[in-house]
C-alpha atoms as a PDB file:
ATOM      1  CA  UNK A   1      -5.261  34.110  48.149  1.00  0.00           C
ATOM      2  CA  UNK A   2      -3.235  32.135  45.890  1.00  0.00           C
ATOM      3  CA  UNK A   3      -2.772  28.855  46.359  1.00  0.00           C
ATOM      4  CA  UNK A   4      -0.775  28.380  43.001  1.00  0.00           C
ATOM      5  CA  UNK A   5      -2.936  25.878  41.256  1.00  0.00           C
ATOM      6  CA  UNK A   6      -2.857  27.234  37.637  1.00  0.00           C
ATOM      7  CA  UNK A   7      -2.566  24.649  35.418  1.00  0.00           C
ATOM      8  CA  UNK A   8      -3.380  21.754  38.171  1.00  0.00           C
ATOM      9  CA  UNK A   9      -6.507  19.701  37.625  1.00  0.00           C
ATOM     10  CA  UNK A  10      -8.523  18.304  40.252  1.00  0.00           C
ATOM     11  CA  UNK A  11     -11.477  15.915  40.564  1.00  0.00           C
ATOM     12  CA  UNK A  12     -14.303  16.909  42.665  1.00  0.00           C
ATOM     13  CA  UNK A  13     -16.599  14.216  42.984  1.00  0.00           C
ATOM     14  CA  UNK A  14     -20.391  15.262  44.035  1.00  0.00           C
ATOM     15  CA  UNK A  15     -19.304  18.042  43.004  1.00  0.00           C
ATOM     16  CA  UNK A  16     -22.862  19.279  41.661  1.00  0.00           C
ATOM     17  CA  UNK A  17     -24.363  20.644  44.943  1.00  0.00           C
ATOM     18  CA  UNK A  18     -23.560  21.364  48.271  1.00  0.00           C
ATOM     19  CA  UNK A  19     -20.057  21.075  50.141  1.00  0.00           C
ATOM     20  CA  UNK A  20     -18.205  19.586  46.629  1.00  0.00           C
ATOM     21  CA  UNK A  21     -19.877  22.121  44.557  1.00  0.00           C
ATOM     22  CA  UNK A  22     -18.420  24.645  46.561  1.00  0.00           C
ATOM     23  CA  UNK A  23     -15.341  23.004  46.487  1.00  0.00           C
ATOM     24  CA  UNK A  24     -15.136  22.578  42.355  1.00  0.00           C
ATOM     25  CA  UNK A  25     -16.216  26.191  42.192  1.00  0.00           C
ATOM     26  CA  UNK A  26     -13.148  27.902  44.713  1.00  0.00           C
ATOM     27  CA  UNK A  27     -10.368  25.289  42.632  1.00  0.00           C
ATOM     28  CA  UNK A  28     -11.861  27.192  39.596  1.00  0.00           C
ATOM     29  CA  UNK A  29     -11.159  30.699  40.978  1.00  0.00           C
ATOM     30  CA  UNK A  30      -7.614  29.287  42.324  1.00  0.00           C
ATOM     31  CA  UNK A  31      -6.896  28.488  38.639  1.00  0.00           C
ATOM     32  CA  UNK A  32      -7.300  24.723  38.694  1.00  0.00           C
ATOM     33  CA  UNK A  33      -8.765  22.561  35.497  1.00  0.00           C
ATOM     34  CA  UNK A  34     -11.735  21.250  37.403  1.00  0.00           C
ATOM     35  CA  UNK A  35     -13.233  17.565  36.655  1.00  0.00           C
ATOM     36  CA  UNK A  36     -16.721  17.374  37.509  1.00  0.00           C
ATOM     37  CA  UNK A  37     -18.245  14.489  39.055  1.00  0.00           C
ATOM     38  CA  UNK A  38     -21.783  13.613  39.933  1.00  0.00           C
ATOM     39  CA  UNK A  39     -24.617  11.305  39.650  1.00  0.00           C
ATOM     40  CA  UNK A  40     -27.030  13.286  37.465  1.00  0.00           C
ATOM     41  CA  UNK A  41     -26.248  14.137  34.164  1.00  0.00           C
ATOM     42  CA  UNK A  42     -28.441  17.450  34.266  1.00  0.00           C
ATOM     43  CA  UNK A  43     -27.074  18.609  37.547  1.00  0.00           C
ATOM     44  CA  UNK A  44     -23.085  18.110  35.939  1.00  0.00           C
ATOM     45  CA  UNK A  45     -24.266  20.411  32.603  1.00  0.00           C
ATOM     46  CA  UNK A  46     -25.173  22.416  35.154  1.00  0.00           C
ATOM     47  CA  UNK A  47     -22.181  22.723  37.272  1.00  0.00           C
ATOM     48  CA  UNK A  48     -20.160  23.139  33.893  1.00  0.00           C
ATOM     49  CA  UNK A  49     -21.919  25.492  32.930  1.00  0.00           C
ATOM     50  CA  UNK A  50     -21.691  27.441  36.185  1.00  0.00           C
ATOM     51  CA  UNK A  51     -17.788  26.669  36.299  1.00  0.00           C
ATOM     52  CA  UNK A  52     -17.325  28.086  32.546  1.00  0.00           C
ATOM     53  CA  UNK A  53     -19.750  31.087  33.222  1.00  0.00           C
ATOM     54  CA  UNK A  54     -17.274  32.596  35.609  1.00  0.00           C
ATOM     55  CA  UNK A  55     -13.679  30.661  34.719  1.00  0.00           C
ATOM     56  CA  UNK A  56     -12.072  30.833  32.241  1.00  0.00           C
ATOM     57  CA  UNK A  57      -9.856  27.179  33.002  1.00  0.00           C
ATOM     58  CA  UNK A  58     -10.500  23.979  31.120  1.00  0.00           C
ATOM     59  CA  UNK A  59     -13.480  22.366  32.729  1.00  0.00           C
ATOM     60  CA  UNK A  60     -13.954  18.287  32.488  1.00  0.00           C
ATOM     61  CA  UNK A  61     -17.115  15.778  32.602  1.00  0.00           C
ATOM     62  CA  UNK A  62     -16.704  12.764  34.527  1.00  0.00           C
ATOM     63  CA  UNK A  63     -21.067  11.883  35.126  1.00  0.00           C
ATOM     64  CA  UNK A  64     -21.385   8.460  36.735  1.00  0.00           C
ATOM     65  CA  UNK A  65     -17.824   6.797  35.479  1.00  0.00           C
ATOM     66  CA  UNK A  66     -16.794   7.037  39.731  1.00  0.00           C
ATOM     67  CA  UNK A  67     -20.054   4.866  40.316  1.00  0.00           C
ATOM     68  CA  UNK A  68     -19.309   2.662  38.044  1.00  0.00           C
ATOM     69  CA  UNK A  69     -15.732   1.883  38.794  1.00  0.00           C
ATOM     70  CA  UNK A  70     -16.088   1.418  42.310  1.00  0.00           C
ATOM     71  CA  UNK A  71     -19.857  -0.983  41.468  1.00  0.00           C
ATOM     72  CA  UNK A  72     -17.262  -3.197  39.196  1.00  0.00           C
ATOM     73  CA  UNK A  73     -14.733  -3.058  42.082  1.00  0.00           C
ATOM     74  CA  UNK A  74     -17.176  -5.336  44.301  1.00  0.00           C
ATOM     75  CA  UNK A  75     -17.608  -7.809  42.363  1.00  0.00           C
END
């Protein structure tokens, strides 16, 4: 299927294991520059390096700026 998103990006967040990993990994195949998201440092590397293993698309690192933004959003 193509769902014409070559050159797109899009921003998974908890995107290093179950339902959003899945997610950041089928935007890949579709062609989209995938921004990773997640909590763990180790488990993004991880998820990059999965992404860039099999795709070929630019691949961004976004650890822990989502948790931040929305802790300074309280206050």
């Amino acid at each position: 299927m193509d769902l014409e998103l070559k050159g797109k990006k899009a921003l998974i967040t908890c995107s290093t294991w179950g339902v959003g990993k899945v997610i950041a990994l089928s935007l890949a195949a579709e062609g989209a520059e995938v921004i990773s998201n997640g909590r763990s440092q180790e488990k993004v590397n991880q998820t990059i390096w999965e992404l860039k293993e099999h795709y070929s698309n630019a691949v961004y690192i976004l650890p822990r700026q989502i948790l931040v933004l929305r802790k300074a959003m309280k206050k």
